[in-house]
N, C-alpha and C. Protein backbone atom coordinates (compact mmCIF):
# COMPACT_ATOMS: atom_id res chain seq x y z
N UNK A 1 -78.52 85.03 29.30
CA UNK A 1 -78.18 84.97 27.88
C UNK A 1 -77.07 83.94 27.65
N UNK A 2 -77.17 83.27 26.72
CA UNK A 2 -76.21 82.17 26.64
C UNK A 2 -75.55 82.55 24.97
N UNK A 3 -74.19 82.43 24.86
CA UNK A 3 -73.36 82.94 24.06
C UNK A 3 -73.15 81.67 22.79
N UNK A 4 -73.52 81.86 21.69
CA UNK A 4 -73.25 81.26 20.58
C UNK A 4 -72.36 81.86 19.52
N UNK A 5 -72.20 81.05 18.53
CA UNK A 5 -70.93 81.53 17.17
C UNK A 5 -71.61 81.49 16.70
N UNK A 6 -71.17 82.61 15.67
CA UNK A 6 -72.06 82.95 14.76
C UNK A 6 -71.27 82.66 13.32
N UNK A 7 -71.99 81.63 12.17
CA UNK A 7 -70.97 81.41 11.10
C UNK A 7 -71.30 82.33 9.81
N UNK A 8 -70.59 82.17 8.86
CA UNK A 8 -71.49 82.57 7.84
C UNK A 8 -71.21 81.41 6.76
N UNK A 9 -71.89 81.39 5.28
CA UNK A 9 -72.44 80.44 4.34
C UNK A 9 -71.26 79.44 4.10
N UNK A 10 -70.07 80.01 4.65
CA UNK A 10 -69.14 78.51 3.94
C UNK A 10 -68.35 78.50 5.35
N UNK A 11 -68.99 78.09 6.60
CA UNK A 11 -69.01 77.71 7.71
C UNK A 11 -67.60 78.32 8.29
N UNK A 12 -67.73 79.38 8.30
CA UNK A 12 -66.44 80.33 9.08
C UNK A 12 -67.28 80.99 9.82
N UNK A 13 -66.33 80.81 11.61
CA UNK A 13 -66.99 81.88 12.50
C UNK A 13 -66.94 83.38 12.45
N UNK A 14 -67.84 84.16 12.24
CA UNK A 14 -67.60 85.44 11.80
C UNK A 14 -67.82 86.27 13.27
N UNK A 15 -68.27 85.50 13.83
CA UNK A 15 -68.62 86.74 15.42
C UNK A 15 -69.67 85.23 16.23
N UNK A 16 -70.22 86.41 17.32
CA UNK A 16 -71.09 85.36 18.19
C UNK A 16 -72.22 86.26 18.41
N UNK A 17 -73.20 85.58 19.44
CA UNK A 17 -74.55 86.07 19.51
C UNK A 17 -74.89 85.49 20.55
N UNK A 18 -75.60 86.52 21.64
CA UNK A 18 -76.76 85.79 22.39
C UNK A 18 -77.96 85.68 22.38
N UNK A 19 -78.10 84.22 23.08
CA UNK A 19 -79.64 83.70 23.14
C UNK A 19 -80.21 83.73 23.93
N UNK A 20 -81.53 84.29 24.29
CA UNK A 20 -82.41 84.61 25.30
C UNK A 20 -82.27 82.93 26.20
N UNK A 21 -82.38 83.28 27.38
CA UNK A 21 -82.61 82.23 28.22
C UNK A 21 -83.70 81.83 27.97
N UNK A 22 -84.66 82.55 28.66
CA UNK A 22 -86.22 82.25 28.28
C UNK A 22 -86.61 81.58 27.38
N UNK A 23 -85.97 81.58 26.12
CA UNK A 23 -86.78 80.66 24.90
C UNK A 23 -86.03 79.90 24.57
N UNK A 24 -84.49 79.88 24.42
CA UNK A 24 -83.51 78.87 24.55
C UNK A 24 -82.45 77.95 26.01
N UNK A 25 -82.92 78.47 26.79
CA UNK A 25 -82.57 77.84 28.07
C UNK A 25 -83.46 77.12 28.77
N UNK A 26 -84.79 76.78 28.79
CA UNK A 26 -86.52 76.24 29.63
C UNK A 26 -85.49 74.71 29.78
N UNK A 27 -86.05 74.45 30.69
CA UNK A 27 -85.92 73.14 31.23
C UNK A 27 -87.10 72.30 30.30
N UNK A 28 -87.31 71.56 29.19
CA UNK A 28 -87.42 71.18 28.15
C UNK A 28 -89.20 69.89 28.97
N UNK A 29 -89.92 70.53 28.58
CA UNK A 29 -91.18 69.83 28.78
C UNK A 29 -91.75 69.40 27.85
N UNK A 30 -91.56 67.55 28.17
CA UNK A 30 -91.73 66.87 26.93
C UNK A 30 -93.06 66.37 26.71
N UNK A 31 -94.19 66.57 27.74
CA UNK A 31 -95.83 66.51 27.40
C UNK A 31 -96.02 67.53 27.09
N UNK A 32 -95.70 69.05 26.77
CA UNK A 32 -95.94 69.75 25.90
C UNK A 32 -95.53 69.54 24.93
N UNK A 33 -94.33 69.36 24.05
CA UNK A 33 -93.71 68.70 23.00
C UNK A 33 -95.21 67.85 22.28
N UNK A 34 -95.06 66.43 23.18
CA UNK A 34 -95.57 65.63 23.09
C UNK A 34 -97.34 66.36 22.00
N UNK A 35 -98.09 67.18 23.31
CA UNK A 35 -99.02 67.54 22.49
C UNK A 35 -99.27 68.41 21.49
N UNK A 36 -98.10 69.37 21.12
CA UNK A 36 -98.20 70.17 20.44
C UNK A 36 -97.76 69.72 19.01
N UNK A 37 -97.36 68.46 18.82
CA UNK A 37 -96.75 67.41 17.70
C UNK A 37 -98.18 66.81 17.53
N UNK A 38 -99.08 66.13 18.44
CA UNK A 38 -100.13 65.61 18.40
C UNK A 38 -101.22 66.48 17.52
N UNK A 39 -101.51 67.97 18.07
CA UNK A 39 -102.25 68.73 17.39
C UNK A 39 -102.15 69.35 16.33
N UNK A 40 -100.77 69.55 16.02
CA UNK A 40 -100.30 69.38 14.44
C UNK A 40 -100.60 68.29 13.23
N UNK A 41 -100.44 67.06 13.69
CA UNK A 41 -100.60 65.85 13.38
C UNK A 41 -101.69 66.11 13.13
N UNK A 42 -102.66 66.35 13.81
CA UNK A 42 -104.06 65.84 13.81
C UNK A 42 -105.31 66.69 12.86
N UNK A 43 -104.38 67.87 12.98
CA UNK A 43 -104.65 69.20 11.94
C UNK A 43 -104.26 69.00 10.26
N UNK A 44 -103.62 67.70 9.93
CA UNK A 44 -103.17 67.68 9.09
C UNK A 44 -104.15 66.60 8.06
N UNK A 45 -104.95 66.15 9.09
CA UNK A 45 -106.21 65.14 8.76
C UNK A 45 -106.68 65.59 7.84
N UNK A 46 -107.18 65.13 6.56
CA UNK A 46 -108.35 65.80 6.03
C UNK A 46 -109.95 65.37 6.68
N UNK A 47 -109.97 64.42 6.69
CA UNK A 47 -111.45 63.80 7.50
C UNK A 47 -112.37 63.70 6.39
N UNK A 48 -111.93 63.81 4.95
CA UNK A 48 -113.19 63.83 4.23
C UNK A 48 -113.54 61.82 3.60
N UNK A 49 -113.29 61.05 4.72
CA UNK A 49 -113.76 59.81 4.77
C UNK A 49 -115.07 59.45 4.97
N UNK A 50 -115.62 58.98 4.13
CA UNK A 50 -117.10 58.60 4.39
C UNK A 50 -117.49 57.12 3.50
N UNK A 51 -118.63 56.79 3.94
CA UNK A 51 -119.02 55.26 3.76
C UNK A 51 -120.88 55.70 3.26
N UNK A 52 -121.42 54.40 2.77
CA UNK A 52 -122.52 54.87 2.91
C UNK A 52 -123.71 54.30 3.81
N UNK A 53 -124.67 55.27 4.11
CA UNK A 53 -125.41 54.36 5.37
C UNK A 53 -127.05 53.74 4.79
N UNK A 54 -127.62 53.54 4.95
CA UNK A 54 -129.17 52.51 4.61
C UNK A 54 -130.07 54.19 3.72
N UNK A 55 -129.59 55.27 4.17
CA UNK A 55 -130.16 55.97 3.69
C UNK A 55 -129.79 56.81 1.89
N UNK A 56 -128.18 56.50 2.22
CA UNK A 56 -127.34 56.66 0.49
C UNK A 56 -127.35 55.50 -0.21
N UNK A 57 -127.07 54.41 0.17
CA UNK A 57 -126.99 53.28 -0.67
C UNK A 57 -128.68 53.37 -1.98
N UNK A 58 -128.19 52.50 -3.11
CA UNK A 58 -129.40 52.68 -4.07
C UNK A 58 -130.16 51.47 -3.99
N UNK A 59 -130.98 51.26 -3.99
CA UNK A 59 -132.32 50.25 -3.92
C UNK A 59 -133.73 50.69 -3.65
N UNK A 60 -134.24 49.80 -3.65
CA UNK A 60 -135.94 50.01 -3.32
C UNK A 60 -136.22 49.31 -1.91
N UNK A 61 -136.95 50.31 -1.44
CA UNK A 61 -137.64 50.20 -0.13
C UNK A 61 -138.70 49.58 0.01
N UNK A 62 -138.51 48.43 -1.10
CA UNK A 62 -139.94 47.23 -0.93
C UNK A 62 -139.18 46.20 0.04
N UNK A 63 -140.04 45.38 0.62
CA UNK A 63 -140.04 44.46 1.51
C UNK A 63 -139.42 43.35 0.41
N UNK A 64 -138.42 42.42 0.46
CA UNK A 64 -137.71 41.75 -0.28
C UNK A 64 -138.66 40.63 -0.35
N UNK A 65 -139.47 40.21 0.48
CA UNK A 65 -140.51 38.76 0.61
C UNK A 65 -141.07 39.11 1.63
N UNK A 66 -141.78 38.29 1.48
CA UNK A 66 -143.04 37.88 2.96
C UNK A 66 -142.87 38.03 4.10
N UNK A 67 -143.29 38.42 5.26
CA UNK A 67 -142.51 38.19 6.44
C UNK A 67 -142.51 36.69 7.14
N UNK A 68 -143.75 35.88 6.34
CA UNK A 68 -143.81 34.43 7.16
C UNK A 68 -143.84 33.52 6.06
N UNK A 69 -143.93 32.71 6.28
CA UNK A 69 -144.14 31.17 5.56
C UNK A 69 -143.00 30.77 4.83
N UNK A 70 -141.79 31.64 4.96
CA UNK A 70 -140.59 31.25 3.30
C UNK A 70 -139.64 30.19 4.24
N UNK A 71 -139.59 30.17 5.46
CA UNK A 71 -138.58 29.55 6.39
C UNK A 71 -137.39 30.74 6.66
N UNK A 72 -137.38 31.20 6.10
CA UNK A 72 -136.30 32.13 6.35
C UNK A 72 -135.93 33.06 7.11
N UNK A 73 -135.23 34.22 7.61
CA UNK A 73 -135.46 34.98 8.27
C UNK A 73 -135.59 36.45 7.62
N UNK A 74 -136.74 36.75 8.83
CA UNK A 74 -137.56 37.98 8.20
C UNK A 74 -136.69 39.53 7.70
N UNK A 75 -137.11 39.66 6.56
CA UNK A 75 -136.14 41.36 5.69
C UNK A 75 -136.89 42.10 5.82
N UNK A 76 -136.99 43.50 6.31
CA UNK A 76 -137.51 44.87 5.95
C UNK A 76 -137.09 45.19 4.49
N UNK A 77 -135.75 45.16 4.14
CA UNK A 77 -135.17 46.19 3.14
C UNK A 77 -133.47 45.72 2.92
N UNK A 78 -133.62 45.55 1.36
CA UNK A 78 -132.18 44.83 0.81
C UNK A 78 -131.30 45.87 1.11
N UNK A 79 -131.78 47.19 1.67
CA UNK A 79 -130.51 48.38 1.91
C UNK A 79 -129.47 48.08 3.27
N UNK A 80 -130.40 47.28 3.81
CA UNK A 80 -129.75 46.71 5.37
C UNK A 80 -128.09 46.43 4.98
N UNK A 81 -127.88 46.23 6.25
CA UNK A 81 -125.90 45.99 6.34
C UNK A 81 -125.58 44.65 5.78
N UNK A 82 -126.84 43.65 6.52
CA UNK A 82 -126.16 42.37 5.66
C UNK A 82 -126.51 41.98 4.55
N UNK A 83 -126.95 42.94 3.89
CA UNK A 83 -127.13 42.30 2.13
C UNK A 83 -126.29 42.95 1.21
N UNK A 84 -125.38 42.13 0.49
CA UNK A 84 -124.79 42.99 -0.63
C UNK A 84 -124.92 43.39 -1.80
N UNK A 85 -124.37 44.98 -1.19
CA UNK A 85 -124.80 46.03 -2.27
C UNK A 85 -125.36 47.21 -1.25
N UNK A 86 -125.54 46.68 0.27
CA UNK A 86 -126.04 47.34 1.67
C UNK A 86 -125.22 48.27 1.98
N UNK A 87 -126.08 48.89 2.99
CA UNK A 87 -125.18 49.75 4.15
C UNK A 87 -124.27 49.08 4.79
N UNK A 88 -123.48 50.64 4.92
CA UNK A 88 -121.81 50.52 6.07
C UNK A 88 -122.49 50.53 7.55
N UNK A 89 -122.55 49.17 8.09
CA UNK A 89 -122.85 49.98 10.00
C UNK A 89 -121.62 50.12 10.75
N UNK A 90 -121.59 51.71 10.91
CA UNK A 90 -120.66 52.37 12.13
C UNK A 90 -119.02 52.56 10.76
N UNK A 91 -119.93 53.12 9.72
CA UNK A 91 -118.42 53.29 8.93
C UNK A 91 -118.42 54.64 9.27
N UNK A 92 -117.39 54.79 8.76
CA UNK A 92 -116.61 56.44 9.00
C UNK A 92 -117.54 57.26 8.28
N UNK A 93 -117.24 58.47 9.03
CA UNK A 93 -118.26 59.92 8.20
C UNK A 93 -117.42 61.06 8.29
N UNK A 94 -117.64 61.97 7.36
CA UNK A 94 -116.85 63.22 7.19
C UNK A 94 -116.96 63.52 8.79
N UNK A 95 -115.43 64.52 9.33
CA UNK A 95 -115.27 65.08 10.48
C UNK A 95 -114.22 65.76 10.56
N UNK A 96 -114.14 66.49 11.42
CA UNK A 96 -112.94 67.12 11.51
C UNK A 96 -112.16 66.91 13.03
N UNK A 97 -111.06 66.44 12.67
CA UNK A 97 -109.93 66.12 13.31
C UNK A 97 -109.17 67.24 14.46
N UNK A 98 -109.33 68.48 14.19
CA UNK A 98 -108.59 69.55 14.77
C UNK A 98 -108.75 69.53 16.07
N UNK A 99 -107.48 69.62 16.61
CA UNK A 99 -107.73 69.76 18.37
C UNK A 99 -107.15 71.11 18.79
N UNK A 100 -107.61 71.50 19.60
CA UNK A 100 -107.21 72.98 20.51
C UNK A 100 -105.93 72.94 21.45
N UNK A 101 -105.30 73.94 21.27
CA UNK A 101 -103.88 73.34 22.57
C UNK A 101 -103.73 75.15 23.10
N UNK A 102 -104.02 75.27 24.27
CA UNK A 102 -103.78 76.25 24.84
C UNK A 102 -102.55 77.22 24.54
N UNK A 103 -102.48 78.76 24.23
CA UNK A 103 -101.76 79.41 24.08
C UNK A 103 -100.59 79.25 24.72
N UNK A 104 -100.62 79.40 26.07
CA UNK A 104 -99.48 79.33 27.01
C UNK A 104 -98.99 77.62 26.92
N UNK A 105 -99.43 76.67 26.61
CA UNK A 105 -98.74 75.48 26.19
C UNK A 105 -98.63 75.31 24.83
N UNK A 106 -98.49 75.71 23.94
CA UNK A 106 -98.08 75.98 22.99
C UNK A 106 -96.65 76.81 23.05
N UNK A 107 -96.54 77.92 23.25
CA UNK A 107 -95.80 78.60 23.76
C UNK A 107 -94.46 77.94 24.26
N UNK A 108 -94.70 77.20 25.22
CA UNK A 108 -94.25 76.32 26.50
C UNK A 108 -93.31 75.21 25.14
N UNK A 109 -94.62 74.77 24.26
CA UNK A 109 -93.48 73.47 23.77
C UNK A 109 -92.40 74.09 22.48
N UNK A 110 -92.39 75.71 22.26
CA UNK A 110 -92.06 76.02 21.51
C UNK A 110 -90.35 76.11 21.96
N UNK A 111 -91.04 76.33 22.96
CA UNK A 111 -89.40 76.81 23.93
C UNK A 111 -89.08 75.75 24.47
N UNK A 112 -89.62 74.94 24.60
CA UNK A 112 -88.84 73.49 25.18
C UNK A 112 -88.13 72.84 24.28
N UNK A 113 -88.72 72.66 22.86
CA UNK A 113 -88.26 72.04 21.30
C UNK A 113 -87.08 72.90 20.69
N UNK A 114 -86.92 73.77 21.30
CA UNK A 114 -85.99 74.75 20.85
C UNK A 114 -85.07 74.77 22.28
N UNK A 115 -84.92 74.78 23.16
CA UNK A 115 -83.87 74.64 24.15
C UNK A 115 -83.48 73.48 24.27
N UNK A 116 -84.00 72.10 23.72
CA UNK A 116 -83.85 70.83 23.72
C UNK A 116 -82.83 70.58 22.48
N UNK A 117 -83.25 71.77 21.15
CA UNK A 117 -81.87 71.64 19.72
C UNK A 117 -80.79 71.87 20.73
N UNK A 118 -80.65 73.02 21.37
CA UNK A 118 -79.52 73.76 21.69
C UNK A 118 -78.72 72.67 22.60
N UNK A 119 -79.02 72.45 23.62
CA UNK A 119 -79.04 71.79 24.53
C UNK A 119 -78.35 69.70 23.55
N UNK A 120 -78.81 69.81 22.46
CA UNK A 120 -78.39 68.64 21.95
C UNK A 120 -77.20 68.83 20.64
N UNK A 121 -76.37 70.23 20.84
CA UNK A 121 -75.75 71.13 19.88
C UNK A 121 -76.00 70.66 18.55
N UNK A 122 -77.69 70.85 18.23
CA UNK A 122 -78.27 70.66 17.09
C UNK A 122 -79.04 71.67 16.75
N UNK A 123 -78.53 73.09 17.45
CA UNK A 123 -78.53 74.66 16.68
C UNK A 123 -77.62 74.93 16.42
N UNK A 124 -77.60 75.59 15.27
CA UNK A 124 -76.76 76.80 14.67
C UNK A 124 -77.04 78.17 13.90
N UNK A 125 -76.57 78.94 14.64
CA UNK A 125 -76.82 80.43 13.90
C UNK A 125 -75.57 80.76 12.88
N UNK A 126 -76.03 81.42 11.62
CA UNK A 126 -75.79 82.10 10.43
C UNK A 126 -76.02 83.36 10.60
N UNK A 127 -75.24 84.43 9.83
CA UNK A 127 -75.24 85.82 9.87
C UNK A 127 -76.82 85.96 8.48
N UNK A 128 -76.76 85.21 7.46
CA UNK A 128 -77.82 85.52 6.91
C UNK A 128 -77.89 84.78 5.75
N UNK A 129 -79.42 84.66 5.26
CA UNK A 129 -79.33 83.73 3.86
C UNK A 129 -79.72 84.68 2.75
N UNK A 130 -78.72 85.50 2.56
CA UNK A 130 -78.91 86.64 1.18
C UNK A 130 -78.39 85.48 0.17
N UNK A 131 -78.92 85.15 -0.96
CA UNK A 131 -78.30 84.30 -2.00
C UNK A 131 -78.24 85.91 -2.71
N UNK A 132 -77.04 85.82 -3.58
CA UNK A 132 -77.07 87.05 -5.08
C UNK A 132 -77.97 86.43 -6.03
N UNK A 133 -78.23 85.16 -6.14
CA UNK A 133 -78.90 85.06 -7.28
C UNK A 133 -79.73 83.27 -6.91
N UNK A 134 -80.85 82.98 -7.59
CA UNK A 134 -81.37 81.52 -7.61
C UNK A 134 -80.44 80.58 -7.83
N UNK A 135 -80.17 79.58 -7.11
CA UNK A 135 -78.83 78.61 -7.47
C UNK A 135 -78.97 77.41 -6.34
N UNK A 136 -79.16 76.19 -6.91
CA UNK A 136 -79.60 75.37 -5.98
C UNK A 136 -78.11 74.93 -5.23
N UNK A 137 -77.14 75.05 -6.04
CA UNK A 137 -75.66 73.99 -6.39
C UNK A 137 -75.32 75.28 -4.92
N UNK A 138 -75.69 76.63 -5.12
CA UNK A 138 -75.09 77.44 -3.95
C UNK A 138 -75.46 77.05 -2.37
N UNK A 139 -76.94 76.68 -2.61
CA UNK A 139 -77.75 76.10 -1.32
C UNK A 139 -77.12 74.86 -0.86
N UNK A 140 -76.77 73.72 -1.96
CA UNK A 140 -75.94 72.69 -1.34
C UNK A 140 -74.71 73.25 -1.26
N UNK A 141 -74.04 73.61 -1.78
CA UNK A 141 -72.77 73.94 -1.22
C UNK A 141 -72.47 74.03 0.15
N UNK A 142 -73.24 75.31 0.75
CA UNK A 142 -73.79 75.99 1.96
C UNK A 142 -73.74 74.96 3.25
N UNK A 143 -74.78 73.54 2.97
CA UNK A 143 -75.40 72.35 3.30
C UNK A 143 -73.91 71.22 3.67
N UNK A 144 -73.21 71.49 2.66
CA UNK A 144 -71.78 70.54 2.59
C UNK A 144 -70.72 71.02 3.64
N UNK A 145 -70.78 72.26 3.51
CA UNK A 145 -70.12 73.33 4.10
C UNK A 145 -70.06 72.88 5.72
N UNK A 146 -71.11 72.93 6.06
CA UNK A 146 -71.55 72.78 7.42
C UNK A 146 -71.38 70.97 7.31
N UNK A 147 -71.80 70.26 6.49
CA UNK A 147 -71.77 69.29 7.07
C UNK A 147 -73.28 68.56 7.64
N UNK A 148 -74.04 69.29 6.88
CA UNK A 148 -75.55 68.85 6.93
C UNK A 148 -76.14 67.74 6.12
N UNK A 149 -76.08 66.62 6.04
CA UNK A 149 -76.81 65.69 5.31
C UNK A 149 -78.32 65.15 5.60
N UNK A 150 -78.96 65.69 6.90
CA UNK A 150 -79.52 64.87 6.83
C UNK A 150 -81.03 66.58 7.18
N UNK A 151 -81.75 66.34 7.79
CA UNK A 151 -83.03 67.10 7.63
C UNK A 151 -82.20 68.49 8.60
N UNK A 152 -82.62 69.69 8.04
CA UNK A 152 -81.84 70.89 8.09
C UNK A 152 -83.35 71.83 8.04
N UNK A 153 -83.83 72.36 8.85
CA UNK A 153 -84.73 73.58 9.17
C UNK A 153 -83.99 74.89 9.44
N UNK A 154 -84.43 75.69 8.12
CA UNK A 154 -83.53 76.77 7.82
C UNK A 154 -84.79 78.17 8.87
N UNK A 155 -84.50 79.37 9.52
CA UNK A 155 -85.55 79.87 10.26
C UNK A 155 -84.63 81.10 9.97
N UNK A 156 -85.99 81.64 9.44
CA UNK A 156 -85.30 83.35 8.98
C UNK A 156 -86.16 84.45 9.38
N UNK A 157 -85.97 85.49 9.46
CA UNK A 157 -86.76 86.47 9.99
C UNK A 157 -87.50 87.38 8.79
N UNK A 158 -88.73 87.49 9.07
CA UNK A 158 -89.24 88.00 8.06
C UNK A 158 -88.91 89.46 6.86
N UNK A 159 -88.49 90.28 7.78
CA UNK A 159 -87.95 91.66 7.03
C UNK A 159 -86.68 91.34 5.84
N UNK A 160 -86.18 89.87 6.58
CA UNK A 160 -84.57 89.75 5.74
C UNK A 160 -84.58 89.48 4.53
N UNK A 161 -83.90 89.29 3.63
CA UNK A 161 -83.99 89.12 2.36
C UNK A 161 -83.77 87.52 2.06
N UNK A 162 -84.21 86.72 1.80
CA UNK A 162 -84.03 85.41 1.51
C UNK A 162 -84.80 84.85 0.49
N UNK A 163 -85.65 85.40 -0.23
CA UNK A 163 -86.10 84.73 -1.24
C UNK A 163 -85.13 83.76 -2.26
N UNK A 164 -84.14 84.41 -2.49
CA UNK A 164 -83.11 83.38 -3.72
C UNK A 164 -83.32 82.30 -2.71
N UNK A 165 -82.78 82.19 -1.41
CA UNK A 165 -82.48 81.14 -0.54
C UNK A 165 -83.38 80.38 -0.67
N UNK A 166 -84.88 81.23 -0.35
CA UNK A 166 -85.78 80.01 -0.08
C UNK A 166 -86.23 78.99 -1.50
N UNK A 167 -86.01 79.89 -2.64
CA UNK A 167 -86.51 79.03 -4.36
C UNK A 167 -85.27 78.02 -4.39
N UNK A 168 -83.52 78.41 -4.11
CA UNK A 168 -83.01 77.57 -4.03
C UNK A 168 -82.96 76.26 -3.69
N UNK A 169 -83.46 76.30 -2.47
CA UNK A 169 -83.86 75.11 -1.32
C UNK A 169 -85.12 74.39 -1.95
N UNK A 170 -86.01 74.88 -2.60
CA UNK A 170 -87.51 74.41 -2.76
C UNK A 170 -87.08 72.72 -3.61
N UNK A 171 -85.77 72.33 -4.33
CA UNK A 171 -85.76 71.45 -4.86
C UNK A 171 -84.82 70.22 -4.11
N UNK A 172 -83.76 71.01 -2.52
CA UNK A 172 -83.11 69.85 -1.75
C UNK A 172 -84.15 69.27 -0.73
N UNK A 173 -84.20 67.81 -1.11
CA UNK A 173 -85.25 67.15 -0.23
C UNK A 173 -85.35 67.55 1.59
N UNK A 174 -84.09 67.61 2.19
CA UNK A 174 -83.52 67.59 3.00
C UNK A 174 -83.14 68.94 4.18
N UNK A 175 -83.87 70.00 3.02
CA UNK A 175 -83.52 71.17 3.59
C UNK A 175 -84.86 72.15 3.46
N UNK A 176 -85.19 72.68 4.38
CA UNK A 176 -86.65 73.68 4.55
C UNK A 176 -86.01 75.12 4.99
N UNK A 177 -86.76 75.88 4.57
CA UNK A 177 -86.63 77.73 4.77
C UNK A 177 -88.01 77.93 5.98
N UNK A 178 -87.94 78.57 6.68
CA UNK A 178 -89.27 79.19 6.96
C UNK A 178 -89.16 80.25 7.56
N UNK A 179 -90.04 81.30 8.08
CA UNK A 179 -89.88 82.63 8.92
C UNK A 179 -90.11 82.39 10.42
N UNK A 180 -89.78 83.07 11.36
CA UNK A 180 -90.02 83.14 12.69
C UNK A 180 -91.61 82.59 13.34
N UNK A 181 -92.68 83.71 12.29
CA UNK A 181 -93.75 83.40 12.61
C UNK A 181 -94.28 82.05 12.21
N UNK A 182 -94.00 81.38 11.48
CA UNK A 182 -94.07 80.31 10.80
C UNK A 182 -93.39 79.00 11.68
N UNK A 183 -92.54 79.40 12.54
CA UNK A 183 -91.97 78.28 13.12
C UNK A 183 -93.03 77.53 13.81
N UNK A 184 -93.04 75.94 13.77
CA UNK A 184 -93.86 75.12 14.44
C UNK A 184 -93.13 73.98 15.65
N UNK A 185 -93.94 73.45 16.20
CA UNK A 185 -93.00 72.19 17.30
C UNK A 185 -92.93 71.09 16.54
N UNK A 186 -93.59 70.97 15.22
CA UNK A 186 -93.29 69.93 14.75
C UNK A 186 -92.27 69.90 13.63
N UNK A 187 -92.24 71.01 13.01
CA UNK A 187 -90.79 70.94 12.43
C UNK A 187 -89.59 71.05 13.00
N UNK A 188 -90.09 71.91 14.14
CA UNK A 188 -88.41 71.82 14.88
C UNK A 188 -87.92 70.40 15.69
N UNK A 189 -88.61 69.29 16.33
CA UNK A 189 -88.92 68.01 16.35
C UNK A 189 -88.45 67.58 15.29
N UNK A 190 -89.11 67.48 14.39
CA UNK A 190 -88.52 66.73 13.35
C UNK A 190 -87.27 66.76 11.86
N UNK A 191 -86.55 68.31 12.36
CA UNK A 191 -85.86 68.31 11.59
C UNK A 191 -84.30 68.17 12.37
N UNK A 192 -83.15 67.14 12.10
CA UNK A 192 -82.20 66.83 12.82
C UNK A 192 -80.92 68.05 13.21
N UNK A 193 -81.62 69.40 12.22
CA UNK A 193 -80.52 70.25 13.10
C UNK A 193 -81.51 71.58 12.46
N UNK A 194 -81.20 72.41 13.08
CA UNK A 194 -82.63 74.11 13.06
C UNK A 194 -81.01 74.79 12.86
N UNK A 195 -81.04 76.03 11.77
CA UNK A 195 -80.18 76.97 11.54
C UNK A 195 -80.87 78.24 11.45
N UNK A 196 -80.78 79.24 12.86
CA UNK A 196 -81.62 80.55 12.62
C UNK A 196 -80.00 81.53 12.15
N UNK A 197 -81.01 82.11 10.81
CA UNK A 197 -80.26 83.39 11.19
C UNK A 197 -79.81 84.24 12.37
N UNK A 198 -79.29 84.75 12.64
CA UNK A 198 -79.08 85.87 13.88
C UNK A 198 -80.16 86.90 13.53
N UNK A 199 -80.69 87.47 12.82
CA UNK A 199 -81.74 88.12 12.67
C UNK A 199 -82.91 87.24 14.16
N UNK A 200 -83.03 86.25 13.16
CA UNK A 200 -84.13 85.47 13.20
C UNK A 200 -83.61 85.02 14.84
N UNK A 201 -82.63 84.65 14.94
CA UNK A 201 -82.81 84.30 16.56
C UNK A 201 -83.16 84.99 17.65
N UNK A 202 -82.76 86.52 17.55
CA UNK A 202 -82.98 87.60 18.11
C UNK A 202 -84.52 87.69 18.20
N UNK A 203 -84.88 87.97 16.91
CA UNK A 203 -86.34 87.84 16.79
C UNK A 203 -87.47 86.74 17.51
N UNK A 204 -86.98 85.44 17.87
CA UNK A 204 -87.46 84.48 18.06
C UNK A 204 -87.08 84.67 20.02
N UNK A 205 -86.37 85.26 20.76
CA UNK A 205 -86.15 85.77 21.60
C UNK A 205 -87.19 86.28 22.13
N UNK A 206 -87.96 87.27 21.48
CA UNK A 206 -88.89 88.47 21.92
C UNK A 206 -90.13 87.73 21.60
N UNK A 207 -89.86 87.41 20.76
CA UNK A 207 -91.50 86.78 19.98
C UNK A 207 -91.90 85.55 21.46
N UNK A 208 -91.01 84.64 21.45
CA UNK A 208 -91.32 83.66 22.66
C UNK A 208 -91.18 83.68 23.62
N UNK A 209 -90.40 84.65 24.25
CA UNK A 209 -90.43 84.73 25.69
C UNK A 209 -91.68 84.85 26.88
C-alpha cells in the first residue's frame, strides 16, 4: 500500500489514504497502454463512408458504341470507372472499425496508465465532490485552488453524491467528471493530471486488482 494526502476542495491536506499496490504500483506496460488507446480510438470510428460502385451509380446499361470500326477503344458501359459520372474502383464502403483487446490486457493497461499518473505525481486524491448547489465559478475555483490549468480527469465513485459537481464542470473545457466504472486508458492518457476521490480510489483498488 502506498500512502497518499488526502486534500479537500480549496487544496488543504485533510488526512491521507492508501493505494493498492496492485493497481497503483504495476511496473507500467506501455504496449498495453499503447493498445488499449488504439482500440478506443478505433471504436470511435463511425465507418459510415461509402462511394459508389458500377452497380449504384445512374445510367443505362447500353453499350455506348460499336465495338469495332470507330478507332477507338472498345466500352461495355458509361457506368465504368473511367467515364465521368462512373464508378469509385476500390473506394471505401460502410464497415466497422471495432477491435477486440483481451480482458486481462485491458485490465493490465488500466493499471499501468494509472501507476504511470502516480508515479509522474500527476494523481491526486480529494475527500469528495459534494457541490451544495450547481455553480460553475465553485468548480473553477476548486481547479485554481489546486492549480490545475490544463486537462483535469475528475474520477468519482458511483454511490457518492456528485451530481452538482458533475453539471458544474459540463461547461469548463478543461475539466471531466466520470465514475470508477466508466474509467478508460484513454482518458487517463490523455488527461494531464486524474483527481480520484478517496471513495473512488478505494473503489478503483478492488475493482482492478
Amino acid at each position: 500500500m502506498s500512502k497518499i494526502d488526502v486534500y479537500n476542495k480549496e487544496a488543504q491536506v485533510v488526512g491521507s489514504a492508501e493505494l493498492s499496490d496492485a493497481v497503483f504500483g504495476v511496473t507500467p506496460n506501455q504496449q498495453a497502454i499503447y493498445d488499449a488507446v488504439l482500440v478506443y480510438q478505433a471504436g470511435l470510428r463511425q465507418g459510415t463512408h461509402a462511394t459508389k460502385t458500377r452497380a449504384l451509380v445512374s445510367g443505362t446499361g447500353k453499350k455506348p458504341f460499336r465495338q469495332k470500326g470507330t478507332g477507338r477503344a472498345r466500352q461495355g458501359s458509361t457506368r465504368a470507372t473511367q467515364w465521368r459520372g462512373g464508378a469509385i474502383a476500390f473506394g471505401p464502403q460502410p464497415r466497422t472499425y471495432g477491435m477486440k483487446l483481451n480482458r486481462k490486457v485491458r485490465r493490465l493497461a488500466l493499471r499501468s496508465a494509472l501507476s504511470e499518473k502516480l508515479a509522474d505525481n500527476s494523481l491526486t486524491v480529494i475527500d469528495d465532490l459534494k457541490f451544495d448547489e450547481i455553480k460553475t465559478k465553485k468548480a473553477v475555483a476548486m481547479l485554481n485552488a489546486f492549480g490545475f490549468e490544463r486537462k483535469t480527469l475528475f474520477v468519482a465513485e458511483a454511490s457518492e453524491e456528485f451530481d452538482n459537481a458533475y453539471v458544474s464542470m459540463r461547461n469548463i473545457p478543461n475539466a471531466m467528471l466520470v465514475t470508477v466504472s466508466q474509467l478508460n486508458v484513454y482518458d487517463i492518457v490523455n488527461a494531464d493530471r486524474i483527481v480520484f476521490t478517496q471513495a473512488a480510489a478505494e473503489a478503483a483498488g478492488e475493482v482492478f486488482a
